[in-house]
PDB file of N, CA and C in Angstrom:
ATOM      1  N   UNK A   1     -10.815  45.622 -13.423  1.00  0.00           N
ATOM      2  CA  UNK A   1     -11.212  44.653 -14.425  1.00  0.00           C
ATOM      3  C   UNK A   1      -9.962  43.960 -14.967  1.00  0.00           C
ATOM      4  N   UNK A   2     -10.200  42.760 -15.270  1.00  0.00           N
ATOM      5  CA  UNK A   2      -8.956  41.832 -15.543  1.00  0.00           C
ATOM      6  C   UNK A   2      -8.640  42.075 -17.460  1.00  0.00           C
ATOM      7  N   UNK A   3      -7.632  42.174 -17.819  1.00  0.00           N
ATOM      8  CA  UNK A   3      -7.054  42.734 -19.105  1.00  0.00           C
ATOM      9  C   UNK A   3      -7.067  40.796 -19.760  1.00  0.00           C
ATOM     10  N   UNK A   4      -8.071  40.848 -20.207  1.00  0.00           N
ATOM     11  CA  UNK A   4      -8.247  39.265 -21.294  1.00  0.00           C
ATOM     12  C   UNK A   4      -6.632  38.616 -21.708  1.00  0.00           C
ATOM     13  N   UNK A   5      -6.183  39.350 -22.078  1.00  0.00           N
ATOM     14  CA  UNK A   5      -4.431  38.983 -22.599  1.00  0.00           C
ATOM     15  C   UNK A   5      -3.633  38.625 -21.200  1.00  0.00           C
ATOM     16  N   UNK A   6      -4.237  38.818 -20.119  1.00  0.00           N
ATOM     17  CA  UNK A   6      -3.506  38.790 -18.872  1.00  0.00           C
ATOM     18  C   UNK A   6      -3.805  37.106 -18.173  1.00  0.00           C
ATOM     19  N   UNK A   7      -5.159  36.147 -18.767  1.00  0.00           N
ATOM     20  CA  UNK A   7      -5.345  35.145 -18.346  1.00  0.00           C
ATOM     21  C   UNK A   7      -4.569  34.085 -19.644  1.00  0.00           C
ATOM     22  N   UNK A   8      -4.291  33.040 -18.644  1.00  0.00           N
ATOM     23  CA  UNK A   8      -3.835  32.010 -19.372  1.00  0.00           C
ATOM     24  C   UNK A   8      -4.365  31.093 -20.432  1.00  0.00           C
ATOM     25  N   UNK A   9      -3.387  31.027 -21.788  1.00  0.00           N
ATOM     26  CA  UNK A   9      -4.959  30.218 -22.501  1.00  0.00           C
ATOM     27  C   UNK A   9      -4.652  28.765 -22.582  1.00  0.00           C
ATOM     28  N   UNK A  10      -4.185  27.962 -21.054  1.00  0.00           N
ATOM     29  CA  UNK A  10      -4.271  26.979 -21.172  1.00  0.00           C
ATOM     30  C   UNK A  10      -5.180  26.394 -20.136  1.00  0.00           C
ATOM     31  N   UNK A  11      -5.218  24.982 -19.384  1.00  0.00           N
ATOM     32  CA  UNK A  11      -5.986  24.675 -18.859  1.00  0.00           C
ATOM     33  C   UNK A  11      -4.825  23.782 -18.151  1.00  0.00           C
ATOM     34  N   UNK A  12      -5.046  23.719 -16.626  1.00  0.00           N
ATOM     35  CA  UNK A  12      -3.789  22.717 -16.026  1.00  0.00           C
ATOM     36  C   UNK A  12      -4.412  21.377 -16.369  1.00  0.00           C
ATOM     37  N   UNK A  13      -4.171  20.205 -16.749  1.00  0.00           N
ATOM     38  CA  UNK A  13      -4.121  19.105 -16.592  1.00  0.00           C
ATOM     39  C   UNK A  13      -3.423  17.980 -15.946  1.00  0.00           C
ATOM     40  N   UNK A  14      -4.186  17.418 -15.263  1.00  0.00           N
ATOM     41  CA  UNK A  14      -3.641  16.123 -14.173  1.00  0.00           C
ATOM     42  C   UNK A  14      -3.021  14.944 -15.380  1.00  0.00           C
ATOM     43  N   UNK A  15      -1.774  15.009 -14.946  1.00  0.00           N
ATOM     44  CA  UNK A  15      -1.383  13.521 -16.288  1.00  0.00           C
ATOM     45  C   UNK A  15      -1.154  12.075 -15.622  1.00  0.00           C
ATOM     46  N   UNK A  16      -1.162  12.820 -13.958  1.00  0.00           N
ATOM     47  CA  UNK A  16      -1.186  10.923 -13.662  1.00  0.00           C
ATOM     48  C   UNK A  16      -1.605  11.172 -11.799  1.00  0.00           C
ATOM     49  N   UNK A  17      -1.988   9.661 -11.221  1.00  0.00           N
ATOM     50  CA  UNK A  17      -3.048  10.090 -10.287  1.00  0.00           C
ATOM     51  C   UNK A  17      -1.995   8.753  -8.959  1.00  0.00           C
ATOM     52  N   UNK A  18      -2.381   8.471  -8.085  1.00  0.00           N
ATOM     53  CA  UNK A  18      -2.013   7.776  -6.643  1.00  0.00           C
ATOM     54  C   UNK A  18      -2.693   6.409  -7.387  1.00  0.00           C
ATOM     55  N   UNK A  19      -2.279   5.726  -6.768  1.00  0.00           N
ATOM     56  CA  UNK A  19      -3.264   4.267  -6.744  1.00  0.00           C
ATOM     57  C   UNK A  19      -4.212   4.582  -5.990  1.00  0.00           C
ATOM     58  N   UNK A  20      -4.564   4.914  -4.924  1.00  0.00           N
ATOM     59  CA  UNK A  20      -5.699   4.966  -3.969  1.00  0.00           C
ATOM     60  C   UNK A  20      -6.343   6.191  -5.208  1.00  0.00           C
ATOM     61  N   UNK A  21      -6.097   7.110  -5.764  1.00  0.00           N
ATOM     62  CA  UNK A  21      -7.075   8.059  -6.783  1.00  0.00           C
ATOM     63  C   UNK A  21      -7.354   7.000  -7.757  1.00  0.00           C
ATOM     64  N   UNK A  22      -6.725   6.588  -8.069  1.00  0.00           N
ATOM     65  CA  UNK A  22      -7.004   5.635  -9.683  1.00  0.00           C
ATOM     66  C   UNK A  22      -7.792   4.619  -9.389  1.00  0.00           C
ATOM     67  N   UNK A  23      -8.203   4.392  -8.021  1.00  0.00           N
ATOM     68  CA  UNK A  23      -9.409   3.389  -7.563  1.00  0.00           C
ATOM     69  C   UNK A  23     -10.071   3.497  -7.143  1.00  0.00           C
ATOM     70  N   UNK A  24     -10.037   5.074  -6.893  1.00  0.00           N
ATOM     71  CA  UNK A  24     -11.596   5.731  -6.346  1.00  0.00           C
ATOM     72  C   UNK A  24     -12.084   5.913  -8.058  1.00  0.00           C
ATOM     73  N   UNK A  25     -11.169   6.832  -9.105  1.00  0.00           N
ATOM     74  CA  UNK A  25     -11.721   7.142 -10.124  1.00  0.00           C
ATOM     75  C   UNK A  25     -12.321   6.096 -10.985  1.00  0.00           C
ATOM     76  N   UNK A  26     -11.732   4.612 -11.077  1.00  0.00           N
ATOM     77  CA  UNK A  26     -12.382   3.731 -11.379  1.00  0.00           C
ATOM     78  C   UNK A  26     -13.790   3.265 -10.828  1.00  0.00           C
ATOM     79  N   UNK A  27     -13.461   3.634  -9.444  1.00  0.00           N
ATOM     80  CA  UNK A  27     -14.762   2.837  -8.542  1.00  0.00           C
ATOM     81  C   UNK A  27     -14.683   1.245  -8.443  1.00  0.00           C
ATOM     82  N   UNK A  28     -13.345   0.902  -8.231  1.00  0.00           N
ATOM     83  CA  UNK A  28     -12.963  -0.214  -7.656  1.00  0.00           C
ATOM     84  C   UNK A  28     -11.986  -0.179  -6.491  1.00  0.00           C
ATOM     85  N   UNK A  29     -11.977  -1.416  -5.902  1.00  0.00           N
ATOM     86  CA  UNK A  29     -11.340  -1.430  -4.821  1.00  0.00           C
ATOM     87  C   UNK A  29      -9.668  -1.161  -4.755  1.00  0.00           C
ATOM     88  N   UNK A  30      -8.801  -0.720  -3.710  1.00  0.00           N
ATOM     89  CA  UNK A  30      -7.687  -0.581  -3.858  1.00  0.00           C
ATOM     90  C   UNK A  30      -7.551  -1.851  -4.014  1.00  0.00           C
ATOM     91  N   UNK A  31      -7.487  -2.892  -3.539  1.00  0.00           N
ATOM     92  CA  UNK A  31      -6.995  -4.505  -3.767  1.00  0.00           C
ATOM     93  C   UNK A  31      -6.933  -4.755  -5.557  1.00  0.00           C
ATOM     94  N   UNK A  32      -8.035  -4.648  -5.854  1.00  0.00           N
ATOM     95  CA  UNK A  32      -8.123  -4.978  -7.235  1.00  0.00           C
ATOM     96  C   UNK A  32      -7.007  -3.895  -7.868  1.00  0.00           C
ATOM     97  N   UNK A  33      -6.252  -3.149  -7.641  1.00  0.00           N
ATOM     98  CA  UNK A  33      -6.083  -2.299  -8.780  1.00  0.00           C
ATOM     99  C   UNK A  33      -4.457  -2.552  -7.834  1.00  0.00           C
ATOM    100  N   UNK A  34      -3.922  -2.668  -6.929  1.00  0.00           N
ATOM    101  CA  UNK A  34      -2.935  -3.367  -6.732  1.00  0.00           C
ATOM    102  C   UNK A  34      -2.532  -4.720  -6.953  1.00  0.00           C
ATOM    103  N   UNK A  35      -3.448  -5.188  -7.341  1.00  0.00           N
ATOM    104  CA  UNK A  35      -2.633  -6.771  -7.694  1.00  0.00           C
ATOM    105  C   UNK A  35      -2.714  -6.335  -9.291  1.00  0.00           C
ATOM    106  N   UNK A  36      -3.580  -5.588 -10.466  1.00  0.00           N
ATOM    107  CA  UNK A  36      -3.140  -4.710 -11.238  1.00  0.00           C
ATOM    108  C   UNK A  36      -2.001  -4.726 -11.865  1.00  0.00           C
ATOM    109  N   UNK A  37      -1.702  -4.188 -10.952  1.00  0.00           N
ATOM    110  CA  UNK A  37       0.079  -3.397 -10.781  1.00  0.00           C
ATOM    111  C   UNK A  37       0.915  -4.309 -10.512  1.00  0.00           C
ATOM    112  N   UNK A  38       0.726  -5.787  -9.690  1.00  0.00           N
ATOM    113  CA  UNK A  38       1.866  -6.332  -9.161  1.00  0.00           C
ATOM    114  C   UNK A  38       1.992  -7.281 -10.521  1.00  0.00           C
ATOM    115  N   UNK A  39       0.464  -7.666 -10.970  1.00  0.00           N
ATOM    116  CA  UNK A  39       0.842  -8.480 -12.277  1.00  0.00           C
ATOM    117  C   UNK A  39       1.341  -7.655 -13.309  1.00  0.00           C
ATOM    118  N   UNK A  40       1.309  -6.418 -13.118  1.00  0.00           N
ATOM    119  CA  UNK A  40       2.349  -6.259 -14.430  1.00  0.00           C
ATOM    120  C   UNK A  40       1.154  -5.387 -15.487  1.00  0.00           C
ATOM    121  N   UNK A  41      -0.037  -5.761 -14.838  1.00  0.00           N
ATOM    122  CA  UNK A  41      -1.251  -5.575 -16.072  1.00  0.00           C
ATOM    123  C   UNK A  41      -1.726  -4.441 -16.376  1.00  0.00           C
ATOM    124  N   UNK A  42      -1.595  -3.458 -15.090  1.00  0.00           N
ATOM    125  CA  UNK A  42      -1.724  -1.953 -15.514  1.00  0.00           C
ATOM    126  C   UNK A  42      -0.306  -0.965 -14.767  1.00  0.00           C
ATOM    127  N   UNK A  43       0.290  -0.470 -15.936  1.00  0.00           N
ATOM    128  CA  UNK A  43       1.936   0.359 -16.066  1.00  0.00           C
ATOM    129  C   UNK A  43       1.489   1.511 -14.813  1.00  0.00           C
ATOM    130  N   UNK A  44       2.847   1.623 -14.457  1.00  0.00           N
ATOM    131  CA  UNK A  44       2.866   2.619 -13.589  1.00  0.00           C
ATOM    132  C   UNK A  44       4.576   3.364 -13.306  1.00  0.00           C
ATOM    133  N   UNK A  45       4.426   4.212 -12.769  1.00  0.00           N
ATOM    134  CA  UNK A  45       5.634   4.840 -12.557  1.00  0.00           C
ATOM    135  C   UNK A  45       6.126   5.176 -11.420  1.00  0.00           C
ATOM    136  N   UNK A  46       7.289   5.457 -11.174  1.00  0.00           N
ATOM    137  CA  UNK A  46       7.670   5.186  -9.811  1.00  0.00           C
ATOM    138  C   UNK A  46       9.089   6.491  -9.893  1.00  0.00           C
ATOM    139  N   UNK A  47       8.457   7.650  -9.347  1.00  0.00           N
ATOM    140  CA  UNK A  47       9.244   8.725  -8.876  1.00  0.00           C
ATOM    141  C   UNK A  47       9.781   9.230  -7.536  1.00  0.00           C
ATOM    142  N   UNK A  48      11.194   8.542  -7.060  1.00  0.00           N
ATOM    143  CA  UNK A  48      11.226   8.518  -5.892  1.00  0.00           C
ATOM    144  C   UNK A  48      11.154   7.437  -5.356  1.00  0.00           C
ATOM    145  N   UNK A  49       9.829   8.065  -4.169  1.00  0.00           N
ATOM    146  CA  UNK A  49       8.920   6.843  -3.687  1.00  0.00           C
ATOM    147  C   UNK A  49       7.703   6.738  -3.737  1.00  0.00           C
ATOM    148  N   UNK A  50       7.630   7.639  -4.550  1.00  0.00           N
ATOM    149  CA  UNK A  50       5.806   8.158  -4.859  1.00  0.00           C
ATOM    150  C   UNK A  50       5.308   6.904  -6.442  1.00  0.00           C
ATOM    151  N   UNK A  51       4.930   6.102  -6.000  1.00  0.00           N
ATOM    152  CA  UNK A  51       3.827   5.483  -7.730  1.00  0.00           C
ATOM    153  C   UNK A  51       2.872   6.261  -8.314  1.00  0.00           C
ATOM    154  N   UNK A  52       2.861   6.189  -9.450  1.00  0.00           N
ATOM    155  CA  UNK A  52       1.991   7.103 -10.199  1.00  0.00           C
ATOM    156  C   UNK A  52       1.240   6.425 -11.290  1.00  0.00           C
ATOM    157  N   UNK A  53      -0.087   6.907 -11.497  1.00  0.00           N
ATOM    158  CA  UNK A  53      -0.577   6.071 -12.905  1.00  0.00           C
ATOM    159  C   UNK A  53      -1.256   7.186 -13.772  1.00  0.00           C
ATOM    160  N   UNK A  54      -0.514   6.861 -14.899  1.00  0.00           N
ATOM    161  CA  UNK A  54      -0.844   7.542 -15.480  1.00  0.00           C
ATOM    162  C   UNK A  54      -2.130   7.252 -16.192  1.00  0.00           C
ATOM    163  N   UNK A  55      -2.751   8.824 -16.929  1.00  0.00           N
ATOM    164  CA  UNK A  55      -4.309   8.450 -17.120  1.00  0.00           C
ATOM    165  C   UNK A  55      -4.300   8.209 -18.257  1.00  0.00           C
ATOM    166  N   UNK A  56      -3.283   8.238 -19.265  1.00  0.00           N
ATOM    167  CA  UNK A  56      -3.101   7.318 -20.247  1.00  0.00           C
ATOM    168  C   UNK A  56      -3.416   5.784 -20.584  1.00  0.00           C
ATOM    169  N   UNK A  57      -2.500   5.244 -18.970  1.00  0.00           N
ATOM    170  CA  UNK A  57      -2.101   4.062 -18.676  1.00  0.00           C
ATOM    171  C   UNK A  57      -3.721   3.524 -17.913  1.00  0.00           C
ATOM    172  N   UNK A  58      -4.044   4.088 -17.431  1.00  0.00           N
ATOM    173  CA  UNK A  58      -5.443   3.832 -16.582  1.00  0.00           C
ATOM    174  C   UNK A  58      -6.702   3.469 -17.875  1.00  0.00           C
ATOM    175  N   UNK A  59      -6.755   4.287 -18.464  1.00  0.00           N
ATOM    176  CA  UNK A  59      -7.813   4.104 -19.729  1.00  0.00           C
ATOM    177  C   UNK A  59      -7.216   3.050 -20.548  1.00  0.00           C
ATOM    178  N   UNK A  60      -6.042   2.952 -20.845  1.00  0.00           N
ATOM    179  CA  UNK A  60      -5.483   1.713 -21.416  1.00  0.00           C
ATOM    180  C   UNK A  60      -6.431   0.369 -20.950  1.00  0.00           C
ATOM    181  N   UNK A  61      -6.290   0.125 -19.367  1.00  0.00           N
ATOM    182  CA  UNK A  61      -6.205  -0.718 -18.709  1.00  0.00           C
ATOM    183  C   UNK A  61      -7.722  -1.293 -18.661  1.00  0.00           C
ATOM    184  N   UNK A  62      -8.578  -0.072 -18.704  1.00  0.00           N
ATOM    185  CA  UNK A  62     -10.454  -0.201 -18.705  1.00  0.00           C
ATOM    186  C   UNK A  62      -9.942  -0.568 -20.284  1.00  0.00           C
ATOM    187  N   UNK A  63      -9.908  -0.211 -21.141  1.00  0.00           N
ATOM    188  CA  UNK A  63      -9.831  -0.478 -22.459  1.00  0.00           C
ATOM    189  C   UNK A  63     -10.026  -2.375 -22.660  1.00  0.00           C
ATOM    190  N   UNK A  64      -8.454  -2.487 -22.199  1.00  0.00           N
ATOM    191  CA  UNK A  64      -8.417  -4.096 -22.004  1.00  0.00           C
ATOM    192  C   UNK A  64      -9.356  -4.808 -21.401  1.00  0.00           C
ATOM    193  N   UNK A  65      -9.811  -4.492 -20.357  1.00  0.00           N
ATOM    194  CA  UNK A  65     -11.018  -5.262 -19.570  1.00  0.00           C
ATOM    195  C   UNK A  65     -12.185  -5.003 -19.459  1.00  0.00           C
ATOM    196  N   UNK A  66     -12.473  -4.105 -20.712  1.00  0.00           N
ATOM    197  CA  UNK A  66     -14.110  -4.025 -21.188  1.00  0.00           C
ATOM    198  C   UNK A  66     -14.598  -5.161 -22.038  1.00  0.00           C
ATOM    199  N   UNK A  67     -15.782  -5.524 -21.496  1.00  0.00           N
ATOM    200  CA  UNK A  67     -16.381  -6.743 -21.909  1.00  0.00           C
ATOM    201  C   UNK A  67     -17.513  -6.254 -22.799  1.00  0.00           C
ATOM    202  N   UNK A  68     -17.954  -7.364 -23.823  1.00  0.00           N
ATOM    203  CA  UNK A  68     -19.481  -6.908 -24.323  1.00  0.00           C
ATOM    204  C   UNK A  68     -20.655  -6.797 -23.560  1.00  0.00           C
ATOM    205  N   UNK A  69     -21.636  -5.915 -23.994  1.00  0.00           N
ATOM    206  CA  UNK A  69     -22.884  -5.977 -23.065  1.00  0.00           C
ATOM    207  C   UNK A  69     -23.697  -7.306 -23.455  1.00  0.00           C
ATOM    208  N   UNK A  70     -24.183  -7.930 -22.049  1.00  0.00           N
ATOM    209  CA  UNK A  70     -24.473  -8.855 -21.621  1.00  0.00           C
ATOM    210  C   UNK A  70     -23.881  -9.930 -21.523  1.00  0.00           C
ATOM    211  N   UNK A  71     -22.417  -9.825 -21.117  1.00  0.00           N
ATOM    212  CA  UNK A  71     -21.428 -10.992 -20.453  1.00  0.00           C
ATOM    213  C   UNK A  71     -21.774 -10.474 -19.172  1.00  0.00           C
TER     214      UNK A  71
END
């Protein structure tokens, strides 16, 4: 039996995702979410050679381009 004090009391969290993840998780196309990025319009990071978006930066970005219902 596992000793309760022996599991971790945190939870791992993902803090940032691929462009190809961040446009499945949106449910838009990679195109749309690379030109995104090339305008400047949703932040990203660049470790290496790996880009990264963060899910900060991602909800930011739906934030900005949520419209009212029925536009």
């Amino acid at each position: 039996m596992t000793n309760v004090t022996e599991i971790p009391n945190y939870i791992p969290q993902v803090l940032a995702v691929s462009p190809n993840e961040a446009a499945r998780l949106c449910s838009i196309g990679r195109t749309t979410l690379y030109a995104a990025l090339s305008s400047g319009e949703l932040k990203s990071v660049k470790i290496g050679t790996r880009r990264l978006i963060t899910l900060d930066a991602l909800r930011e970005w739906l934030k900005r381009n949520e419209t009212p219902a029925g536009e």
